[in-house]
N, C-alpha and C. Protein backbone atom coordinates (compact mmCIF):
# COMPACT_ATOMS: atom_id res chain seq x y z
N UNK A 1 2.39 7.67 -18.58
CA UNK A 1 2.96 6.55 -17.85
C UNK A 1 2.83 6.83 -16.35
N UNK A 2 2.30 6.02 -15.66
CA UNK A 2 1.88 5.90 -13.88
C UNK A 2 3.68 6.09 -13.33
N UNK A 3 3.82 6.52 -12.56
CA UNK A 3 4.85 6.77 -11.62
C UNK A 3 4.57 6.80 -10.34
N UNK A 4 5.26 6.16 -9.36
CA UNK A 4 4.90 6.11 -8.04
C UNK A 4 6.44 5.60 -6.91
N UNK A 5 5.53 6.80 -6.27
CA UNK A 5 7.01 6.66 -5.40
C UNK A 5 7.07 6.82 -4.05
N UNK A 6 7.23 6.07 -3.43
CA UNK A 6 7.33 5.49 -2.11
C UNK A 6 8.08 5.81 -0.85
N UNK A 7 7.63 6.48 0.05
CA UNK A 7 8.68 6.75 1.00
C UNK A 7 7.87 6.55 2.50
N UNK A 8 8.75 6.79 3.70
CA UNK A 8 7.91 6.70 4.98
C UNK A 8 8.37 5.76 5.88
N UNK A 9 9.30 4.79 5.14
CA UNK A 9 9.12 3.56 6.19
C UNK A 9 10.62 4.00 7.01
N UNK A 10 10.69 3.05 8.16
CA UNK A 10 11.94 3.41 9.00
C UNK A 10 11.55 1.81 10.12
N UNK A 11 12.56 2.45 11.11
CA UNK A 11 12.89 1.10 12.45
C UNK A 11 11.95 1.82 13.24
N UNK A 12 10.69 0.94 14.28
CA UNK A 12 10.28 1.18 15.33
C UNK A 12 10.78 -0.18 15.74
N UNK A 13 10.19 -0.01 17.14
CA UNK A 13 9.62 -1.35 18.02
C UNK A 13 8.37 -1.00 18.22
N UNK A 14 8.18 -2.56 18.48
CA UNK A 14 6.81 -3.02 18.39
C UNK A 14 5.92 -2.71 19.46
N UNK A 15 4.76 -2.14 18.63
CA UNK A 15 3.55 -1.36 19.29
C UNK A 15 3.66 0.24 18.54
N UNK A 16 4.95 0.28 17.61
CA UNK A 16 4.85 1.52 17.21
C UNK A 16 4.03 1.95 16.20
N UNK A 17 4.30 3.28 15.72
CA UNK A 17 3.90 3.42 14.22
C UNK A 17 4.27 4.35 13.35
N UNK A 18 4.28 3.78 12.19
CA UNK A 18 4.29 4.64 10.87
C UNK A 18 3.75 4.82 10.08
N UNK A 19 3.94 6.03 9.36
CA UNK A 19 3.14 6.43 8.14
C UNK A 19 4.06 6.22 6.73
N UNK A 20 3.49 5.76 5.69
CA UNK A 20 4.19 5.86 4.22
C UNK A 20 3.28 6.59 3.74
N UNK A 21 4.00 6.78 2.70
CA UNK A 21 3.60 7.24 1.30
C UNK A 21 4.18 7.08 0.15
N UNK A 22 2.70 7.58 -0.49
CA UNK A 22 3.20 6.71 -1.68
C UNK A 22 2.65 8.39 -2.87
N UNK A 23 3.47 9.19 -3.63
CA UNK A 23 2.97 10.18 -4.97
C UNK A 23 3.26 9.43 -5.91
N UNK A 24 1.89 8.97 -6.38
CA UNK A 24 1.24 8.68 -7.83
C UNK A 24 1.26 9.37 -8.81
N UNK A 25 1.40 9.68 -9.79
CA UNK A 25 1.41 10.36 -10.78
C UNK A 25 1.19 9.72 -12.39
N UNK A 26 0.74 10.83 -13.31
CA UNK A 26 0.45 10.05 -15.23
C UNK A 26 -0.88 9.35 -15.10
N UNK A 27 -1.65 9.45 -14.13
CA UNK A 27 -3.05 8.74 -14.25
C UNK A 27 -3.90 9.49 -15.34
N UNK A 28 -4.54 9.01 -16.32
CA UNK A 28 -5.57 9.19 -17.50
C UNK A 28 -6.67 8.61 -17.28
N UNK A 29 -7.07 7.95 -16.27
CA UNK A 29 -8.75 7.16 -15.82
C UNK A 29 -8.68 7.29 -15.05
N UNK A 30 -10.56 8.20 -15.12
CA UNK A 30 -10.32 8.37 -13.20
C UNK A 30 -10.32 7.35 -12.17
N UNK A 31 -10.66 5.91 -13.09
CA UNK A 31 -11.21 5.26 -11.63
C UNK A 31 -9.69 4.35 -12.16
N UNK A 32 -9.05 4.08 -10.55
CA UNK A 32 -7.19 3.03 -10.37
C UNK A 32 -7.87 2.48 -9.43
N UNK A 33 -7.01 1.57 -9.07
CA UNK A 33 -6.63 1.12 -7.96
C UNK A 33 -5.35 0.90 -7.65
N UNK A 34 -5.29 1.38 -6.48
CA UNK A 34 -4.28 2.18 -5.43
C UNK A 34 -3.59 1.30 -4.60
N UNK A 35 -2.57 0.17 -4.29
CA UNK A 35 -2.55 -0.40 -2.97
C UNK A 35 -1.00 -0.51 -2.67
N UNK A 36 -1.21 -1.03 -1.53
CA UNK A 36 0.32 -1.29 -0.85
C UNK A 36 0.45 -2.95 -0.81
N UNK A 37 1.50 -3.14 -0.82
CA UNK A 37 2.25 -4.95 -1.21
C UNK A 37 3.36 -4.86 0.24
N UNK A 38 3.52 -6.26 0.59
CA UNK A 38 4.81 -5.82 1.27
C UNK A 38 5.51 -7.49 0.87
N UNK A 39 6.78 -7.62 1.13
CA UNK A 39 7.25 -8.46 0.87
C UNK A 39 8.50 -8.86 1.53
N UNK A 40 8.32 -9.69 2.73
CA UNK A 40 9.55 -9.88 4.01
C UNK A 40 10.88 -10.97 3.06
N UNK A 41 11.48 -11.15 3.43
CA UNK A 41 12.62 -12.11 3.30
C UNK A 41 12.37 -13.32 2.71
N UNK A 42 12.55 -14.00 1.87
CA UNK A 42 12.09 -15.35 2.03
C UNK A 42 10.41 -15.46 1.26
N UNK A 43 9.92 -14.76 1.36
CA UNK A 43 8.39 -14.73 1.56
C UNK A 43 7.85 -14.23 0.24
N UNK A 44 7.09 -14.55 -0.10
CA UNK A 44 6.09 -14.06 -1.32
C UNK A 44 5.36 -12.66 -1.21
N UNK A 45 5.21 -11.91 -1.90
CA UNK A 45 4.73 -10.63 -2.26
C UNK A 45 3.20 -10.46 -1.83
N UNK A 46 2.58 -9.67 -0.31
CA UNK A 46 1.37 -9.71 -0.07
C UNK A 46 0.61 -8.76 -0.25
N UNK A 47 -0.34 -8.81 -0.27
CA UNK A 47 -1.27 -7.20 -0.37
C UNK A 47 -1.14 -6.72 1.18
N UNK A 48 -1.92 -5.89 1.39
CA UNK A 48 -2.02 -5.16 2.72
C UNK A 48 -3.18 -4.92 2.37
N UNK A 49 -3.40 -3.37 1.44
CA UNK A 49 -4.60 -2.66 1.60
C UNK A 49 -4.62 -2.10 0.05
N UNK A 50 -5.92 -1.56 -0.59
CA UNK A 50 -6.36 -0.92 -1.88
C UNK A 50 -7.05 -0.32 -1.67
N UNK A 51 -7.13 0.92 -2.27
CA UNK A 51 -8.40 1.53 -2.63
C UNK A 51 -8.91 1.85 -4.26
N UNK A 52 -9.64 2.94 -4.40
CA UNK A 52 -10.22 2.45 -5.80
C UNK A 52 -10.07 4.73 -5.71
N UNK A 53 -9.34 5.12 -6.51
CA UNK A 53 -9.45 6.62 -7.04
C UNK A 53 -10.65 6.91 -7.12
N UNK A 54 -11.21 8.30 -6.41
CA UNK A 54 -12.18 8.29 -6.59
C UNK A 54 -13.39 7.91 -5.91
N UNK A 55 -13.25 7.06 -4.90
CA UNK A 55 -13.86 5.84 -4.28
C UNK A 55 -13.43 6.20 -2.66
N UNK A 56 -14.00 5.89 -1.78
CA UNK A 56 -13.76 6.04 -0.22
C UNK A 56 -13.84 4.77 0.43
N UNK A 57 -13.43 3.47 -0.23
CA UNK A 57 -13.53 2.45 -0.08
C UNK A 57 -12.42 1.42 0.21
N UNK A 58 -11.57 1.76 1.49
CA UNK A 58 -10.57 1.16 1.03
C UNK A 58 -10.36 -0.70 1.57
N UNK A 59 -10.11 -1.22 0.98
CA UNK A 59 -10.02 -2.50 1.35
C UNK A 59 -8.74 -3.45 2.37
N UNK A 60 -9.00 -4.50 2.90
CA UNK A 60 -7.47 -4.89 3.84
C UNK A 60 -6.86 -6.25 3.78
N UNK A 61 -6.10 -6.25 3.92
CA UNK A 61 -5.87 -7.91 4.33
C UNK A 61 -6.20 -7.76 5.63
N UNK A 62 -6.51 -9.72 6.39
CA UNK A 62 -6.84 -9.86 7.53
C UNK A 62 -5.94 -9.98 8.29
N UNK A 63 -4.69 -9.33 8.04
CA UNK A 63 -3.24 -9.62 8.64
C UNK A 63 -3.46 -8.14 9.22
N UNK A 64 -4.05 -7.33 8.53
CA UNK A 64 -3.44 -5.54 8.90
C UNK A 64 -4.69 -5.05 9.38
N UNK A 65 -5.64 -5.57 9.01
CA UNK A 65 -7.32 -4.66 9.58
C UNK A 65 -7.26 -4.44 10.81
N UNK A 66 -7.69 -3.00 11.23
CA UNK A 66 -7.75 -3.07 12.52
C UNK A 66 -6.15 -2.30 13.05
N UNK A 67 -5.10 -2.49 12.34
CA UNK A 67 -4.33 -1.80 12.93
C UNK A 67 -3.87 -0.92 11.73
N UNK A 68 -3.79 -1.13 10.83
CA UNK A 68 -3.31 0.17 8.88
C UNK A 68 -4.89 0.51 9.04
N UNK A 69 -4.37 1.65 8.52
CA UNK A 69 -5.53 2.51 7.60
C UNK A 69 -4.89 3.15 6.73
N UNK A 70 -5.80 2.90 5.76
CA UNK A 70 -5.35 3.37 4.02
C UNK A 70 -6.09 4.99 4.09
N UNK A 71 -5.32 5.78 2.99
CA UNK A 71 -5.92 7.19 2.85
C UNK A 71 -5.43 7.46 1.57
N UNK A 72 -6.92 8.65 1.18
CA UNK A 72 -6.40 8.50 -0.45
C UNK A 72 -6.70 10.65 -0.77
N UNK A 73 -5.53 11.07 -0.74
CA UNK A 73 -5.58 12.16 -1.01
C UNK A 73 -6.15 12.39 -2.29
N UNK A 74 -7.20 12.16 -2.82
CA UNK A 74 -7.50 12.23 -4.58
C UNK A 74 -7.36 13.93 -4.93
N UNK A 75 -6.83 14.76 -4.92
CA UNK A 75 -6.52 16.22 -4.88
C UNK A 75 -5.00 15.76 -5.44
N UNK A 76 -4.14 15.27 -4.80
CA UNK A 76 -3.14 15.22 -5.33
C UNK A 76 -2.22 13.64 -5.67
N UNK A 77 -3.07 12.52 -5.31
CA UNK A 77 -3.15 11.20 -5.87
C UNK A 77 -1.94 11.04 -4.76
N UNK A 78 -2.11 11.21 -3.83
CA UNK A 78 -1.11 10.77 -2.87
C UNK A 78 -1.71 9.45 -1.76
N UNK A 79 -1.30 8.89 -2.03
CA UNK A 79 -1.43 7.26 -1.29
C UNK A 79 -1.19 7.74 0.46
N UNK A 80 -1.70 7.02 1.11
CA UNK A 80 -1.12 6.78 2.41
C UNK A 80 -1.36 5.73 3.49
N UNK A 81 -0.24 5.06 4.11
CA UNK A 81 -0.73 3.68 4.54
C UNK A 81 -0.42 4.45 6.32
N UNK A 82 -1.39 4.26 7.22
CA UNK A 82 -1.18 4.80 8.59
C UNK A 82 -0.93 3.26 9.44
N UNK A 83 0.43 2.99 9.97
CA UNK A 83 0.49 1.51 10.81
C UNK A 83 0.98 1.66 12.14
N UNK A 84 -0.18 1.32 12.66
CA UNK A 84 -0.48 1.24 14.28
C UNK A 84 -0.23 -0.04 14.84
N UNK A 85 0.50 0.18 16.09
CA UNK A 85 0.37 -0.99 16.18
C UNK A 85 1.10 -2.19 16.01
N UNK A 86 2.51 -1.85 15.42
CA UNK A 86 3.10 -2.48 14.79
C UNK A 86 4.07 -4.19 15.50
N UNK A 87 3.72 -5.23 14.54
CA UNK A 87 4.33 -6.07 15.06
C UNK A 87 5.72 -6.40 14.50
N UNK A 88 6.34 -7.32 15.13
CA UNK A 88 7.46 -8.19 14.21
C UNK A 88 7.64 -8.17 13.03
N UNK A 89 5.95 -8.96 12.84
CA UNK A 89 6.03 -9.92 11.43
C UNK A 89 5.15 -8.70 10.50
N UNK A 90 5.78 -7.25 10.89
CA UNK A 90 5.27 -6.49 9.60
C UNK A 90 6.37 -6.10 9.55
N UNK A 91 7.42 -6.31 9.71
CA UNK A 91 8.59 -5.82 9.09
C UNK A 91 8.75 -6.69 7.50
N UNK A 92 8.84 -5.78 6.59
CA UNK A 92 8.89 -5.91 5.03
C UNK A 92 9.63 -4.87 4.39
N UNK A 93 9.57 -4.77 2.42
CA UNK A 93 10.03 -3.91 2.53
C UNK A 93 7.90 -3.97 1.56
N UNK A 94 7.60 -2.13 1.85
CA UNK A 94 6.13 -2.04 0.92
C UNK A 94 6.51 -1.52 -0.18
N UNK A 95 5.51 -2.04 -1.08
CA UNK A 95 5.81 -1.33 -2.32
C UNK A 95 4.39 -0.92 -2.47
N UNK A 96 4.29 0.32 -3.63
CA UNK A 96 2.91 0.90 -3.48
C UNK A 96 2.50 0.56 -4.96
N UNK A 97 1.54 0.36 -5.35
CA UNK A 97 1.10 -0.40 -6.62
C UNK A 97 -0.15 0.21 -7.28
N UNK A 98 0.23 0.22 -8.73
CA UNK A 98 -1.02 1.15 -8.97
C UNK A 98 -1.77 -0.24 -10.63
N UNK A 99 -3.15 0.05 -10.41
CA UNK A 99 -3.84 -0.95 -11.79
C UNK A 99 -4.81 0.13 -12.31
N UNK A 100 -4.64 0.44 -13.63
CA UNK A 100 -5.05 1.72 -13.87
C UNK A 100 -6.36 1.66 -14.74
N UNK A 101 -7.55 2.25 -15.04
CA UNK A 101 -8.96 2.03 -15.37
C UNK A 101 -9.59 0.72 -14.97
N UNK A 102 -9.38 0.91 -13.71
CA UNK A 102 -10.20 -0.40 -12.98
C UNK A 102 -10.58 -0.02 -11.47
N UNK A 103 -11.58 -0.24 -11.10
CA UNK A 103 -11.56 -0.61 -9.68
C UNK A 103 -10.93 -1.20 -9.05
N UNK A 104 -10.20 -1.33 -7.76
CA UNK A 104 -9.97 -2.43 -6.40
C UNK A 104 -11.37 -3.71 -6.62
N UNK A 105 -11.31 -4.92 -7.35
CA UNK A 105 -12.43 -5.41 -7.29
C UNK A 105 -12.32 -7.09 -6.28
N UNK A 106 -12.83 -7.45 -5.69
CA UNK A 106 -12.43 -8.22 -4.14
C UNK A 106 -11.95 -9.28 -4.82
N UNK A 107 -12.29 -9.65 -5.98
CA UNK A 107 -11.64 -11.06 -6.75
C UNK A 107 -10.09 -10.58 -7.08
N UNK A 108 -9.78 -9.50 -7.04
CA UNK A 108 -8.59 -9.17 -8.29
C UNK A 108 -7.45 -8.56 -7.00
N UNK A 109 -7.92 -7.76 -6.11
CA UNK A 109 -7.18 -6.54 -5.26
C UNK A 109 -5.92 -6.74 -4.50
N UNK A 110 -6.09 -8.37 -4.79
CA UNK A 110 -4.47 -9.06 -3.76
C UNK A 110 -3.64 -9.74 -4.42
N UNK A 111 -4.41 -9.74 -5.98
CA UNK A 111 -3.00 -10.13 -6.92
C UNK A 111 -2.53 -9.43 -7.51
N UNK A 112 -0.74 -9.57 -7.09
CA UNK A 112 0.13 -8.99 -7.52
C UNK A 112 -0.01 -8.56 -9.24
N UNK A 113 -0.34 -9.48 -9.87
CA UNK A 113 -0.16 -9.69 -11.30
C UNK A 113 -1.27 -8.80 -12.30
N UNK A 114 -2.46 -7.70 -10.54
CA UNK A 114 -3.41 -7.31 -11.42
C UNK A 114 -2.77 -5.88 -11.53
N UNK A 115 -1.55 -5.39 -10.86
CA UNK A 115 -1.37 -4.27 -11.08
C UNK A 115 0.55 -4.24 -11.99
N UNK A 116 0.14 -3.07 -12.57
CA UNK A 116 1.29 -3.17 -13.51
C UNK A 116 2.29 -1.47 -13.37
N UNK A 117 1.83 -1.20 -12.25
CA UNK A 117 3.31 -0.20 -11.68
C UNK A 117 3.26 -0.63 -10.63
N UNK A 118 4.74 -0.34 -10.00
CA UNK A 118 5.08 -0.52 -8.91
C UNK A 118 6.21 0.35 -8.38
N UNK A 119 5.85 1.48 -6.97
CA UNK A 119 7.03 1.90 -6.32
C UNK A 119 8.27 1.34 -6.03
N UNK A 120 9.33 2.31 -6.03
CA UNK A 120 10.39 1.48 -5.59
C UNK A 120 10.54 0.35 -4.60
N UNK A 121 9.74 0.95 -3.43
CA UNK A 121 9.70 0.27 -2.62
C UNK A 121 10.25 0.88 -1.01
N UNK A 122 9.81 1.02 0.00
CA UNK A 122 10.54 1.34 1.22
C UNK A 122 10.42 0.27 1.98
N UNK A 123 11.62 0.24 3.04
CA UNK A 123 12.03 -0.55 3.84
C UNK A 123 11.18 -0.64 5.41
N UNK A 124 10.46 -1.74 6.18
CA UNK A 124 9.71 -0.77 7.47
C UNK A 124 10.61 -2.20 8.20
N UNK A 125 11.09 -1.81 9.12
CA UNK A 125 11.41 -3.28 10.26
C UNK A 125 11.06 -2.37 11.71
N UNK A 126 10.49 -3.67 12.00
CA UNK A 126 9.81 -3.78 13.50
C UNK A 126 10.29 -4.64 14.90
N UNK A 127 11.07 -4.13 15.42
CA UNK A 127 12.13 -4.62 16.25
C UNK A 127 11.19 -5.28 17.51
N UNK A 128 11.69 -6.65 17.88
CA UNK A 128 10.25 -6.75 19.21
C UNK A 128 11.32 -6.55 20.89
């Protein structure tokens, strides 16, 4: 059974940054996909970023490119979301999400419904 667990987030102001993480664990195929969700107040559940185990490929939403970068420790299946940069409207709380014997595939990588664990979740607010 996939386990994943989430930590990293905290209060900046804006222009700051943080790092999460996310330890994965119970994977049996090498090839997952790996991503972070975030989900503000009010608001529906978004992707951010995926990658694919295994793979050096990581993918973005056009909300975060350019300022996240995804990292994928595959040695010890440790997730990591790097956020630069930070605005307002990325204050959420992320959750880290795992879809297991599959690739990150560009049709599938931003719905919620393709992955079936999910971190607790950490909290990030971005004060302006």
């Amino acid at each position: 059974q996939v386990q994943l667990v989430d930590s990293g987030g905290g209060s900046v102001q804006a222009g700051g940054s943080l790092r999460l993480s996310c330890a994965a664990s119970g994977f049996t195929a090498h090839w997952n996909c790996l991503g972070w969700f975030r989900q503000a107040p009010g608001k529906e559940r978004e992707a951010v970023a995926a990658t694919t185990t295994g793979a050096n490929y990581p993918v973005y939403a056009d909300s975060v490119r350019g300022r996240f970068t995804l990292s994928l420790d595959d040695a010890t299946n440790t997730l990591y979301l790097q956020m630069n940069s930070l605005k307002s409207e990325d204050t959420a709380i992320y959750y880290c999400a795992a879809a297991t014997n599959t690739f990150c595939r560009s049709t599938h990588w931003s719905l919620p419904h393709t992955y079936g664990s999910w971190g607790q979740g950490t909290q990030v607010t971005v004060s302006s």
